[in-house]
PDB file of N, CA and C in Angstrom:
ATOM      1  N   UNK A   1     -47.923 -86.450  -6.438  1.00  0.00           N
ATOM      2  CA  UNK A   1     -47.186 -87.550  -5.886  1.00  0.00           C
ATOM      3  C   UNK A   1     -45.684 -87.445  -6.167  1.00  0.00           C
ATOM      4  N   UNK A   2     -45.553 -86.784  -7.448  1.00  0.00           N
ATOM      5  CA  UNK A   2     -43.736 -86.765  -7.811  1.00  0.00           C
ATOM      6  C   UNK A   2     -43.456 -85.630  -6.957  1.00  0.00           C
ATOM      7  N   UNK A   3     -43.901 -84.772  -6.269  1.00  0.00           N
ATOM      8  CA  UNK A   3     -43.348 -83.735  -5.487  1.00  0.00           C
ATOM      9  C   UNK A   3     -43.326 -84.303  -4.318  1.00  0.00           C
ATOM     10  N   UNK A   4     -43.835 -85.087  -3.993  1.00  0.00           N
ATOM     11  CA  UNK A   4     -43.731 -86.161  -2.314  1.00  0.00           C
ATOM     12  C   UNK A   4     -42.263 -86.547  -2.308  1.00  0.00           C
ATOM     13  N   UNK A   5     -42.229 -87.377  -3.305  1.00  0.00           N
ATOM     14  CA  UNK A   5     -41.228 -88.305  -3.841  1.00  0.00           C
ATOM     15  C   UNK A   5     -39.723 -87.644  -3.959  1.00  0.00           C
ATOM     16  N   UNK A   6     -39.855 -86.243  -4.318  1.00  0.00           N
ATOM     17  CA  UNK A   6     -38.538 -85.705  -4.704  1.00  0.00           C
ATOM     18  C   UNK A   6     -38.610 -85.182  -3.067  1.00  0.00           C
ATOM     19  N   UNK A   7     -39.174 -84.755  -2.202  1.00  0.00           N
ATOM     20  CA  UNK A   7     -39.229 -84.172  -0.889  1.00  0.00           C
ATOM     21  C   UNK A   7     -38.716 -85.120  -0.339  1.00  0.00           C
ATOM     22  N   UNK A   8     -38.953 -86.382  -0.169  1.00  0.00           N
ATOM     23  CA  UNK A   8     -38.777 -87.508   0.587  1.00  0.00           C
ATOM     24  C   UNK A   8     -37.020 -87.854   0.479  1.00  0.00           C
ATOM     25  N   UNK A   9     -36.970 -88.054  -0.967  1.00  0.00           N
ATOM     26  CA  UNK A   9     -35.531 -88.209  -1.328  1.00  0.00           C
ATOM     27  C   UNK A   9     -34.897 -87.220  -0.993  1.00  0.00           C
ATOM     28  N   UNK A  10     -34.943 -85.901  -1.260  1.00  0.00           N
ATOM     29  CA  UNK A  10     -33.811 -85.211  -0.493  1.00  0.00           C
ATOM     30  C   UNK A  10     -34.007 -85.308   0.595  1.00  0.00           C
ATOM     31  N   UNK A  11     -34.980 -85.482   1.592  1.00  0.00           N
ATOM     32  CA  UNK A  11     -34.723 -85.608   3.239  1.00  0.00           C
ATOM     33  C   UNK A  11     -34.308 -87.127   3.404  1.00  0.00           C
ATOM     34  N   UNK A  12     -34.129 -87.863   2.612  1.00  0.00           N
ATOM     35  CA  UNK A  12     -33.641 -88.954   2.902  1.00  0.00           C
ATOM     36  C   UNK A  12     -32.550 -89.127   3.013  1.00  0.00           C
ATOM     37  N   UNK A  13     -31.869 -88.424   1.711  1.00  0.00           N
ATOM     38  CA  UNK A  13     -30.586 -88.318   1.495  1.00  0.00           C
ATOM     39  C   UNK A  13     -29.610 -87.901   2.918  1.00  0.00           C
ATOM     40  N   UNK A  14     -30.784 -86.607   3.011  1.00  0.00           N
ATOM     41  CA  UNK A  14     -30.051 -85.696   4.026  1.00  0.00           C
ATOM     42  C   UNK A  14     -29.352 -86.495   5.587  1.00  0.00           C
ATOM     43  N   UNK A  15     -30.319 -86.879   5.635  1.00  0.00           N
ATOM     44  CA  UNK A  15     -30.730 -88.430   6.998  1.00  0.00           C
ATOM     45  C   UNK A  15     -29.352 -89.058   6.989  1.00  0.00           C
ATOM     46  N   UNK A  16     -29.295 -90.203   5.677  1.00  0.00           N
ATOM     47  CA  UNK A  16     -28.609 -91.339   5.355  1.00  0.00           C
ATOM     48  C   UNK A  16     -27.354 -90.647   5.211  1.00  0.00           C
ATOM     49  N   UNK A  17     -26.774 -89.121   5.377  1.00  0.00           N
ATOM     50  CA  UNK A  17     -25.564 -89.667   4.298  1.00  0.00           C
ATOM     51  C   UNK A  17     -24.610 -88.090   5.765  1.00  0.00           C
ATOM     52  N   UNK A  18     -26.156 -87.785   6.752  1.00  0.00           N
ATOM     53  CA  UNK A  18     -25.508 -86.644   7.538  1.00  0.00           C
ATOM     54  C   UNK A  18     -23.987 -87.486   8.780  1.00  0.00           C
ATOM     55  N   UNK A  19     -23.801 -86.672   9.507  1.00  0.00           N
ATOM     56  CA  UNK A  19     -22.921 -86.795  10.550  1.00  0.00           C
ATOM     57  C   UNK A  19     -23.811 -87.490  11.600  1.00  0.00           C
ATOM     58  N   UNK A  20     -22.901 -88.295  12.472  1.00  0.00           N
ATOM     59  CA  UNK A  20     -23.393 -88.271  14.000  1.00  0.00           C
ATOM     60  C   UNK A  20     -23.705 -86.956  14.664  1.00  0.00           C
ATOM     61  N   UNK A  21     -25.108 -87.439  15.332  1.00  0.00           N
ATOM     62  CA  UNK A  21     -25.215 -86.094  15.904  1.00  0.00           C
ATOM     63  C   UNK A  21     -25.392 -84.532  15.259  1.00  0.00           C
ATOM     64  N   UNK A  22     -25.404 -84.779  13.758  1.00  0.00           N
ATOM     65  CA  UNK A  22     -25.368 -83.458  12.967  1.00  0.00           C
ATOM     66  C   UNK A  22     -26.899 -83.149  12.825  1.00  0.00           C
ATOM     67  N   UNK A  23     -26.514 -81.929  12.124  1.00  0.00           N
ATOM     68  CA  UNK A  23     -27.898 -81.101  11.840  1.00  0.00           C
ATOM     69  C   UNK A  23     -28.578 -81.144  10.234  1.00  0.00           C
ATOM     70  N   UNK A  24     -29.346 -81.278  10.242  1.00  0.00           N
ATOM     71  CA  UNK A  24     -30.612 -80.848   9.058  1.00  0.00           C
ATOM     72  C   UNK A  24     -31.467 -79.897   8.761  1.00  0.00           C
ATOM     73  N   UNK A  25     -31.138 -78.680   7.614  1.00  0.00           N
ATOM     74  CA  UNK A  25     -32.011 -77.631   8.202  1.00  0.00           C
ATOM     75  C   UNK A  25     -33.077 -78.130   6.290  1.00  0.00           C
ATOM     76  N   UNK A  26     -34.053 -77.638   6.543  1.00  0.00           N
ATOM     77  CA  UNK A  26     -34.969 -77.811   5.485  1.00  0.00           C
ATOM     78  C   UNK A  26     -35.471 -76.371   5.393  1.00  0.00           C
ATOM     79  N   UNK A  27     -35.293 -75.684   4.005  1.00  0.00           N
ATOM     80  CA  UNK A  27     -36.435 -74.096   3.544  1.00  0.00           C
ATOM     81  C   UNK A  27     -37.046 -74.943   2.591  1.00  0.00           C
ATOM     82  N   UNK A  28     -38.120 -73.827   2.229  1.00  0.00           N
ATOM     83  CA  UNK A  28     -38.688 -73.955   1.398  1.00  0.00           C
ATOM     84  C   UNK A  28     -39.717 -72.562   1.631  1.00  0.00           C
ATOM     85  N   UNK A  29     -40.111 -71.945   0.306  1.00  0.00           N
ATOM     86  CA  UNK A  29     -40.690 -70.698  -0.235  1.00  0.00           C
ATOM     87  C   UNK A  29     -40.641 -70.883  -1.951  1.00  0.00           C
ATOM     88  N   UNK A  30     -41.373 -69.517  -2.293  1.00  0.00           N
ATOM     89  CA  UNK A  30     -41.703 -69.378  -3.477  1.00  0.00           C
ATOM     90  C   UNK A  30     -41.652 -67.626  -4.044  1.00  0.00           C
ATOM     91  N   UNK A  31     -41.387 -68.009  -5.025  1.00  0.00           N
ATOM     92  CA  UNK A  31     -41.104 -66.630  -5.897  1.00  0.00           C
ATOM     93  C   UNK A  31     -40.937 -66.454  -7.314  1.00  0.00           C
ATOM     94  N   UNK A  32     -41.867 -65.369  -8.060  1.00  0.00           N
ATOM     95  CA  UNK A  32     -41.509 -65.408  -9.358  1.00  0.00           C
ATOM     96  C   UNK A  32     -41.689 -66.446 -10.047  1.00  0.00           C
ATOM     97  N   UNK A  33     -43.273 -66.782  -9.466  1.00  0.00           N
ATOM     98  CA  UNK A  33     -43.586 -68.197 -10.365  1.00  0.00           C
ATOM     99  C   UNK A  33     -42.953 -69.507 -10.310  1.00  0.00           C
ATOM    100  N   UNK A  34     -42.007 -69.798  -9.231  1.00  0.00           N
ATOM    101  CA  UNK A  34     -41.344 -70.462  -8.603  1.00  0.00           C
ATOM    102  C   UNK A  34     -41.248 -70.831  -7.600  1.00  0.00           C
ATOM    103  N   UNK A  35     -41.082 -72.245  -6.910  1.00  0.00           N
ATOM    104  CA  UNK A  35     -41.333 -72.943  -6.190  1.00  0.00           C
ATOM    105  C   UNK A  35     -39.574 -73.753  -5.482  1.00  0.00           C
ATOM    106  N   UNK A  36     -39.600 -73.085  -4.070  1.00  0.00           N
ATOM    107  CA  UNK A  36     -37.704 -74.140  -3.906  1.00  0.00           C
ATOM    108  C   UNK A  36     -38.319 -74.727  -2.951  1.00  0.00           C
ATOM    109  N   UNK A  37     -37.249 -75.813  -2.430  1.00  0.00           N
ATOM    110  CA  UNK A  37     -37.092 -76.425  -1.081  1.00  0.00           C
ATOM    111  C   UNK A  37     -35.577 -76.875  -1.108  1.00  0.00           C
ATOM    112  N   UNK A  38     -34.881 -76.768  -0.347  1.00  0.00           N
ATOM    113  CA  UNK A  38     -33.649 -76.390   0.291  1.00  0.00           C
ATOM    114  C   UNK A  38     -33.065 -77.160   1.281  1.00  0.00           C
ATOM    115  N   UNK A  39     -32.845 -78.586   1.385  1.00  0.00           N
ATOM    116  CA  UNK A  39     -32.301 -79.288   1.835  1.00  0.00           C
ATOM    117  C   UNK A  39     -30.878 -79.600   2.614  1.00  0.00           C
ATOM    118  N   UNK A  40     -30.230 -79.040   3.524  1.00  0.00           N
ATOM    119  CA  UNK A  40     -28.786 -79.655   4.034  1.00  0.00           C
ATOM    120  C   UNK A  40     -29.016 -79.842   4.894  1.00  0.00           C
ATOM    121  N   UNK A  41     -26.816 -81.002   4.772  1.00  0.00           N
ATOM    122  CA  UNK A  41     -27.032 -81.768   6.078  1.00  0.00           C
ATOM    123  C   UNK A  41     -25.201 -81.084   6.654  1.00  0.00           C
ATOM    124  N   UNK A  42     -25.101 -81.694   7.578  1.00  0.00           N
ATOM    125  CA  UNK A  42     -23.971 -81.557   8.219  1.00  0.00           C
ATOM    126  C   UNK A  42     -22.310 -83.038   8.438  1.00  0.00           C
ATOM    127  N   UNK A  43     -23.057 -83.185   7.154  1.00  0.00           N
ATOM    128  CA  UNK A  43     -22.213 -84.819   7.087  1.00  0.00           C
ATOM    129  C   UNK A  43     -20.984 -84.833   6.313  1.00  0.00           C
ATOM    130  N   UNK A  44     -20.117 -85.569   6.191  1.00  0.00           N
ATOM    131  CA  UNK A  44     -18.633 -85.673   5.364  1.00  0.00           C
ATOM    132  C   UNK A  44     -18.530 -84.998   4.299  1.00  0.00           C
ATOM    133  N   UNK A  45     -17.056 -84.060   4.400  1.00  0.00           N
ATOM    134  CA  UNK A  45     -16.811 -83.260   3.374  1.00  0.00           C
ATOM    135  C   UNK A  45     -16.689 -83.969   1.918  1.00  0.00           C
ATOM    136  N   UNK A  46     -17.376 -82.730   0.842  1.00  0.00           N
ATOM    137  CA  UNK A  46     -17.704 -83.367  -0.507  1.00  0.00           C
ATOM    138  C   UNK A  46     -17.194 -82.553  -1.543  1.00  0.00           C
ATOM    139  N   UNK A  47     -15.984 -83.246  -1.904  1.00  0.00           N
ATOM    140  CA  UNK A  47     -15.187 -82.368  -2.851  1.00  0.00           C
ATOM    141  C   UNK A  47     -15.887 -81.657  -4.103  1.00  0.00           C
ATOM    142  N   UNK A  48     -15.931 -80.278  -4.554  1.00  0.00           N
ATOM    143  CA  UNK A  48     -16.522 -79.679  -5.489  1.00  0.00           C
ATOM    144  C   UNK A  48     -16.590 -80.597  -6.188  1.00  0.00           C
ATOM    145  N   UNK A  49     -15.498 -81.255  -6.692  1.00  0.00           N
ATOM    146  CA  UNK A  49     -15.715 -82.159  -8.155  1.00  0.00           C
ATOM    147  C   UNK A  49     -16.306 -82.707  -8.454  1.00  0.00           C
ATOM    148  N   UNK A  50     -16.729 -83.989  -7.016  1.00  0.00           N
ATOM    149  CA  UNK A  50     -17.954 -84.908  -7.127  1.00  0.00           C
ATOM    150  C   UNK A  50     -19.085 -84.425  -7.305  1.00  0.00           C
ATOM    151  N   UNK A  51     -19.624 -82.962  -6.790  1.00  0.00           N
ATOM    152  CA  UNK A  51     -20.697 -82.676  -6.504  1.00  0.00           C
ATOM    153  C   UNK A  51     -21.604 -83.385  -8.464  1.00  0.00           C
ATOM    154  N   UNK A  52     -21.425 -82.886  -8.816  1.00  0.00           N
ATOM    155  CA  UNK A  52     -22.409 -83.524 -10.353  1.00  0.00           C
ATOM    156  C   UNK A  52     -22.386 -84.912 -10.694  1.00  0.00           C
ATOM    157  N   UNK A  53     -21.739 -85.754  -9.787  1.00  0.00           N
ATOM    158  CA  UNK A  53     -21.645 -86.717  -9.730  1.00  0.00           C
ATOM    159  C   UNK A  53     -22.286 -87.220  -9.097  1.00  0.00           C
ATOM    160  N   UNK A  54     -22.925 -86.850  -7.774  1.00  0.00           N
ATOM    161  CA  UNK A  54     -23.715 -86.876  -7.121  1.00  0.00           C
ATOM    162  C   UNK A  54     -25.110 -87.726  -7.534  1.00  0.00           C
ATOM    163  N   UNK A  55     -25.472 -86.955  -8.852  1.00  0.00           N
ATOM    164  CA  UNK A  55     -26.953 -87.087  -9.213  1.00  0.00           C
ATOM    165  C   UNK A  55     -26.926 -88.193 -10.404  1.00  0.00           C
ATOM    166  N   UNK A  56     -25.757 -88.837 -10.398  1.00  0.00           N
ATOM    167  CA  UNK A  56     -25.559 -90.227 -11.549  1.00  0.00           C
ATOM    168  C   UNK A  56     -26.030 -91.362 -10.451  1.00  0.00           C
ATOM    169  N   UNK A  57     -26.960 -92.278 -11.357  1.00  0.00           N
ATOM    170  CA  UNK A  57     -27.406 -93.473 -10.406  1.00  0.00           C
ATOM    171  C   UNK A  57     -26.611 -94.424 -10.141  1.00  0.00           C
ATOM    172  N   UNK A  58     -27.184 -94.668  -8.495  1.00  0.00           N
ATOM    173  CA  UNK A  58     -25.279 -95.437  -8.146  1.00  0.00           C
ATOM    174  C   UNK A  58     -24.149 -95.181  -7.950  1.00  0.00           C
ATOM    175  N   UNK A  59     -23.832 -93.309  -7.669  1.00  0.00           N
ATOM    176  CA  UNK A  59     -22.744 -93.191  -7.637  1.00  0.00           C
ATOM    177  C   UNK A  59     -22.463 -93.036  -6.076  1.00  0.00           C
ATOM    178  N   UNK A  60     -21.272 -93.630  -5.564  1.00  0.00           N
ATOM    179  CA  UNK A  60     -21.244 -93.240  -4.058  1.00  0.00           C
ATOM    180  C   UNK A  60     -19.819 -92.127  -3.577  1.00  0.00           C
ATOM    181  N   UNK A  61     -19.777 -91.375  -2.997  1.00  0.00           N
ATOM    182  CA  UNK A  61     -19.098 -90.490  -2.549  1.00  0.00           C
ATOM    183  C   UNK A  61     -17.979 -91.296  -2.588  1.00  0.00           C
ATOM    184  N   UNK A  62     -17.811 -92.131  -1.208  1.00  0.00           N
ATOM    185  CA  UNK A  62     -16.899 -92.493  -0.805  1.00  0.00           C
ATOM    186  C   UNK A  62     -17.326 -94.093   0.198  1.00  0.00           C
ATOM    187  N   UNK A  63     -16.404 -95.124   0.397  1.00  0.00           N
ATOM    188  CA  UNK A  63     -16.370 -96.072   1.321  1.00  0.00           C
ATOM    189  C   UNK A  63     -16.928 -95.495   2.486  1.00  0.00           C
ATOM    190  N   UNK A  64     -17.610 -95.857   3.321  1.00  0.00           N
ATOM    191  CA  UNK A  64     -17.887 -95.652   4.730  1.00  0.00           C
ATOM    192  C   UNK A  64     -18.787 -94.883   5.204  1.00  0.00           C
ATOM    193  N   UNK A  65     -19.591 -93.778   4.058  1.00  0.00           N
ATOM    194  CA  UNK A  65     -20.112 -92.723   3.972  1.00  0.00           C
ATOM    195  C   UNK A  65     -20.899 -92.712   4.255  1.00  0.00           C
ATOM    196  N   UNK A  66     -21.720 -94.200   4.607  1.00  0.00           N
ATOM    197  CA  UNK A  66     -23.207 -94.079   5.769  1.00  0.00           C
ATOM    198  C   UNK A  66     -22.932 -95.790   5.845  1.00  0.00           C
ATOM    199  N   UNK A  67     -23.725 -96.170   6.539  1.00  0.00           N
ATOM    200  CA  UNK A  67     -23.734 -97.348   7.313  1.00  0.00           C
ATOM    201  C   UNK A  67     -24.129 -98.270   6.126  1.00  0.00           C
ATOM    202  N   UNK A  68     -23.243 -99.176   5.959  1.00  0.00           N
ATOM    203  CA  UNK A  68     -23.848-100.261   4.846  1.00  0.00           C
ATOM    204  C   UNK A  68     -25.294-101.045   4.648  1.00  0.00           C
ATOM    205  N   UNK A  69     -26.028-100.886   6.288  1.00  0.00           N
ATOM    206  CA  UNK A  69     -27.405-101.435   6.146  1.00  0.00           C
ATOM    207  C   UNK A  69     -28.164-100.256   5.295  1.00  0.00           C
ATOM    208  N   UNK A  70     -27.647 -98.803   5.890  1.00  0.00           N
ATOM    209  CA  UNK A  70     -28.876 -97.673   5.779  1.00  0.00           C
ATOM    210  C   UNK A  70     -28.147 -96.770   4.272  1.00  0.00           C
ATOM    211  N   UNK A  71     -27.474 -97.755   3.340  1.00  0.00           N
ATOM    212  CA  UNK A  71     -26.765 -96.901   2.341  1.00  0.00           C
ATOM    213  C   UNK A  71     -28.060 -96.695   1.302  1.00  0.00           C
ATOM    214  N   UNK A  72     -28.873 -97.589   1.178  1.00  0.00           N
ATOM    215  CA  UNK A  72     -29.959 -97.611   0.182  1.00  0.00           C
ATOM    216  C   UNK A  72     -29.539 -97.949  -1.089  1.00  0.00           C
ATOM    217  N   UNK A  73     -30.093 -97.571  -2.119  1.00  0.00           N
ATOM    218  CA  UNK A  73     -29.652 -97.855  -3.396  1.00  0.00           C
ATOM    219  C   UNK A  73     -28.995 -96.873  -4.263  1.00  0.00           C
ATOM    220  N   UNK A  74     -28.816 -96.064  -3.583  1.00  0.00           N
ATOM    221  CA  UNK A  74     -27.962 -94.646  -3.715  1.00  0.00           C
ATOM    222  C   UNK A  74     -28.737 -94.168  -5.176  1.00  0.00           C
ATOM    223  N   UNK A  75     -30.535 -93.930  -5.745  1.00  0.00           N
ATOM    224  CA  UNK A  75     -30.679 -93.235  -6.513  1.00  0.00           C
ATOM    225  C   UNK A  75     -31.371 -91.906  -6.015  1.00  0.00           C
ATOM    226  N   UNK A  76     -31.297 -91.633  -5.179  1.00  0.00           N
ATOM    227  CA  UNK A  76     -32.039 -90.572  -4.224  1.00  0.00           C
ATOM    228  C   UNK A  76     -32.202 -89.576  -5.149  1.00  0.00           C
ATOM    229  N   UNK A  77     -30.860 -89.086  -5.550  1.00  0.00           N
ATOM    230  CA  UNK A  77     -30.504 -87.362  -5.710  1.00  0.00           C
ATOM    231  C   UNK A  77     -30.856 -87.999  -7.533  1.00  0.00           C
ATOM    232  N   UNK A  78     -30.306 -88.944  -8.134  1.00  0.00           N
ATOM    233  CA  UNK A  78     -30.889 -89.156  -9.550  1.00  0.00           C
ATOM    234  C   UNK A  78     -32.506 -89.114  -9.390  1.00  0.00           C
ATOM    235  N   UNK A  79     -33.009 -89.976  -8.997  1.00  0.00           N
ATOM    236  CA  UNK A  79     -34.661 -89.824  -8.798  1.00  0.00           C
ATOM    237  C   UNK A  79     -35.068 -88.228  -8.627  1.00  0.00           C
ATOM    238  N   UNK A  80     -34.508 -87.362  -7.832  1.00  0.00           N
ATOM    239  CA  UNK A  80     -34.560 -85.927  -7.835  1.00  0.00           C
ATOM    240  C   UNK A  80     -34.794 -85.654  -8.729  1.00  0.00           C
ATOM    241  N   UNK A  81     -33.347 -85.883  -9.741  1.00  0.00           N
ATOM    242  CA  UNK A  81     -33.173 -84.519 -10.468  1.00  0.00           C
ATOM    243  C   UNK A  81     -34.022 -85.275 -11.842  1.00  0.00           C
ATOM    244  N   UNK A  82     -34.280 -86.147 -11.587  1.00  0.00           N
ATOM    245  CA  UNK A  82     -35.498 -86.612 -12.902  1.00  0.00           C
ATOM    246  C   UNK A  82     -37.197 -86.405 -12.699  1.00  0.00           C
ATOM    247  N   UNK A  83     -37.118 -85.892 -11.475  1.00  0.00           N
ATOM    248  CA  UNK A  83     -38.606 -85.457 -11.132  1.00  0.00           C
ATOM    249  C   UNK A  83     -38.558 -83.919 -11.315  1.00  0.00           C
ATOM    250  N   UNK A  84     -37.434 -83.000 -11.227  1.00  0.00           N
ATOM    251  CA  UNK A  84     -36.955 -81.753 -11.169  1.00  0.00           C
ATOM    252  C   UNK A  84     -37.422 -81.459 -12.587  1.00  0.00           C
ATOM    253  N   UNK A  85     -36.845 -82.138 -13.461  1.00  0.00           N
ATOM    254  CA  UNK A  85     -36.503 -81.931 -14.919  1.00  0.00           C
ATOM    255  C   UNK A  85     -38.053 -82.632 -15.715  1.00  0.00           C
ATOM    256  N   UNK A  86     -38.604 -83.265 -15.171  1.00  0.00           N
ATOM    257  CA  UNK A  86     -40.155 -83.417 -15.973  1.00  0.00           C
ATOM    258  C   UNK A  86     -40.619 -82.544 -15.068  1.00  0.00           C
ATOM    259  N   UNK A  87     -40.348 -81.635 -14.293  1.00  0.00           N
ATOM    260  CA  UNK A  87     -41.690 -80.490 -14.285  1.00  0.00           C
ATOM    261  C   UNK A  87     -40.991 -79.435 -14.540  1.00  0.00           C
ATOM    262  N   UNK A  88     -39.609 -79.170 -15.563  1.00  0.00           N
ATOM    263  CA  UNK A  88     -39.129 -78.164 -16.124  1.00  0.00           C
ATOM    264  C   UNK A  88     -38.794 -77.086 -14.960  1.00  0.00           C
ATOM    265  N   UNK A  89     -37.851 -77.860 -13.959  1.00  0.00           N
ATOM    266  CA  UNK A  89     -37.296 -77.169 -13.306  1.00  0.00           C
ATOM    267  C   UNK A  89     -35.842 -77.194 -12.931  1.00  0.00           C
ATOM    268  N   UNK A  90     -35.436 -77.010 -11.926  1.00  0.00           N
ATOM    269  CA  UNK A  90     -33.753 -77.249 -11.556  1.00  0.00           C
ATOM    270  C   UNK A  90     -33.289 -77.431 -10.680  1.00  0.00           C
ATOM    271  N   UNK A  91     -32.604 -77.765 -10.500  1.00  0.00           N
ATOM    272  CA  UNK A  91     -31.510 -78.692  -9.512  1.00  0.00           C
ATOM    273  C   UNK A  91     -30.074 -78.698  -8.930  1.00  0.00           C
ATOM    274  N   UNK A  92     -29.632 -78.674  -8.138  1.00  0.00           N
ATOM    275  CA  UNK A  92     -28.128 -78.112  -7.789  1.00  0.00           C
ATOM    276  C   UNK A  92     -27.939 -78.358  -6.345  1.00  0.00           C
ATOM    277  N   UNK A  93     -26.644 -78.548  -6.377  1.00  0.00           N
ATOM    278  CA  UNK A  93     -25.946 -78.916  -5.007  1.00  0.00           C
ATOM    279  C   UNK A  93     -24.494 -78.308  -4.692  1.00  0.00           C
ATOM    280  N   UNK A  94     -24.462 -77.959  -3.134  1.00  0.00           N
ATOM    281  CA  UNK A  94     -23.391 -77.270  -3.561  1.00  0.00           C
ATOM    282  C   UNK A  94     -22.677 -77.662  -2.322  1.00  0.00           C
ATOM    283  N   UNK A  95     -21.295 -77.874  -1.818  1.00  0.00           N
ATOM    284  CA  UNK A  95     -20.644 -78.636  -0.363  1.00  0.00           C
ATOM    285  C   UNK A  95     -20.834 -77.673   0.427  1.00  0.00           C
ATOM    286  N   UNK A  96     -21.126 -77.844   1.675  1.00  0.00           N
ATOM    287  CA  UNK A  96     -21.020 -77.240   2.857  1.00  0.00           C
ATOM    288  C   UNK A  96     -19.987 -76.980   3.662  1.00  0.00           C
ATOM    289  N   UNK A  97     -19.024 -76.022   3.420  1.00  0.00           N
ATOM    290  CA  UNK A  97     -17.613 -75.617   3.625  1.00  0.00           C
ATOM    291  C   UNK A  97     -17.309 -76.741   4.810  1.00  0.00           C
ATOM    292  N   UNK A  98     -17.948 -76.689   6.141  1.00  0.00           N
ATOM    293  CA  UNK A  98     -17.600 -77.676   7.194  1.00  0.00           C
ATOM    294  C   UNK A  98     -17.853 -78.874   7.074  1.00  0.00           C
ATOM    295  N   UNK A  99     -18.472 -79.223   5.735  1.00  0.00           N
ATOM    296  CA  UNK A  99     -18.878 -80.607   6.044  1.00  0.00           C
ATOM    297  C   UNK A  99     -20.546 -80.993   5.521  1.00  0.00           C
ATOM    298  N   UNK A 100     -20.744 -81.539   4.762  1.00  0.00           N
ATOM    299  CA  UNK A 100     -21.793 -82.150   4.377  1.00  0.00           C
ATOM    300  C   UNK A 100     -22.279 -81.029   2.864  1.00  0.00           C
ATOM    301  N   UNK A 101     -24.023 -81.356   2.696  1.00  0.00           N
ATOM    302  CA  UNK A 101     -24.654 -81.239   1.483  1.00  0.00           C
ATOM    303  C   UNK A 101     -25.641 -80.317   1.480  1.00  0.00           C
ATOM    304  N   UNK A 102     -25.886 -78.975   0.541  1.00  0.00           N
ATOM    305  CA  UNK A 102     -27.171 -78.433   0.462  1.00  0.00           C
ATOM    306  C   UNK A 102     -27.451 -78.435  -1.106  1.00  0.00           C
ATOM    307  N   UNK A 103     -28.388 -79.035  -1.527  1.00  0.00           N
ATOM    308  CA  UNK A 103     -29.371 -79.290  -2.547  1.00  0.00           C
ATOM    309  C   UNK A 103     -30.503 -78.725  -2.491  1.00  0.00           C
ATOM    310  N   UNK A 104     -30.553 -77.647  -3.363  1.00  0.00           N
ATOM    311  CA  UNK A 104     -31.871 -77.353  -3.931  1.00  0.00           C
ATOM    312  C   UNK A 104     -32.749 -77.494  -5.280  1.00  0.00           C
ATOM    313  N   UNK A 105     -33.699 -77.580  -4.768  1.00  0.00           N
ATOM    314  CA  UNK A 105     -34.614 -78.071  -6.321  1.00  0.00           C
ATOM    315  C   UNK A 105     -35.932 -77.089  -6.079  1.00  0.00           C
ATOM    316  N   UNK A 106     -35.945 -76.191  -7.491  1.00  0.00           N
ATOM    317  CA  UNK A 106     -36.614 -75.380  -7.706  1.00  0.00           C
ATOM    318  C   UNK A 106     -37.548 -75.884  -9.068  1.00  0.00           C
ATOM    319  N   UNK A 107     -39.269 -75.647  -8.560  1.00  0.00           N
ATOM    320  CA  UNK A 107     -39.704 -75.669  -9.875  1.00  0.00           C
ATOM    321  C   UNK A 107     -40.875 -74.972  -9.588  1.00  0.00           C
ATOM    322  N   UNK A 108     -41.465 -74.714 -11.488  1.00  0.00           N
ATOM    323  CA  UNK A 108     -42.323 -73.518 -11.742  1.00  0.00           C
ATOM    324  C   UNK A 108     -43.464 -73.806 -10.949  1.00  0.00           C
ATOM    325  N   UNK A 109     -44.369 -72.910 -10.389  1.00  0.00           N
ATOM    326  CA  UNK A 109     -45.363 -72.824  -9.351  1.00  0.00           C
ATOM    327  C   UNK A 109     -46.901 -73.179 -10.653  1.00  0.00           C
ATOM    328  N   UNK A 110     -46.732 -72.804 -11.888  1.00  0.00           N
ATOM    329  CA  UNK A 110     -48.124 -72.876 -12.945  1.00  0.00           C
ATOM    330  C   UNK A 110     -47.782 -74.121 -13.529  1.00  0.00           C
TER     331      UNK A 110
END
């Protein structure tokens, strides 16, 4: 069920926070006893700095950054990386030069 949960939230994220009209690509594979899924979106540029900021509960990018009905409670990417980290795995995000978010969360396959 916590692997639903962390799937859901990053495609949620991806959803809530992409461009008009933008794209969502989703991987996912396994290797070396390891398990990813690979989440981006094509939505507002995200300065390196924030990126670890990202995964603090409640933190928001910026004003305007998705629609105030569909902002949620902004713990998406925290809920992640606390489902990541009780099955002793990892987590990371990195900006998408044009614009928006790819987050991956990798954990052990045993």
């Amino acid at each position: 069920m916590l692997a639903e949960r962390l799937v859901t939230n990053l495609i949620g994220n991806a959803v809530r926070h992409n461009a008009p009209d933008g794209w969502i690509h989703v991987i996912t594979g396994c290797g070396d006893g390891m398990a990813f899924i690979a989440v981006a979106n094509s939505g507002p540029v995200v300065p390196d700095a924030t990126v670890p900021l990202l995964f603090e509960p409640f933190y928001r990018l910026a004003q305007g950054r998705g629609a105030e009905e569909n902002d949620g409670a902004r713990l998406g990417l925290s809920i992640a990386a606390s489902i990541v980290a009780a099955h002793r795995g990892h987590i990371s995000a990195r900006p998408v030069p044009q614009g928006g978010l790819e987050v991956t969360a990798t954990l052990p396959t045993h």
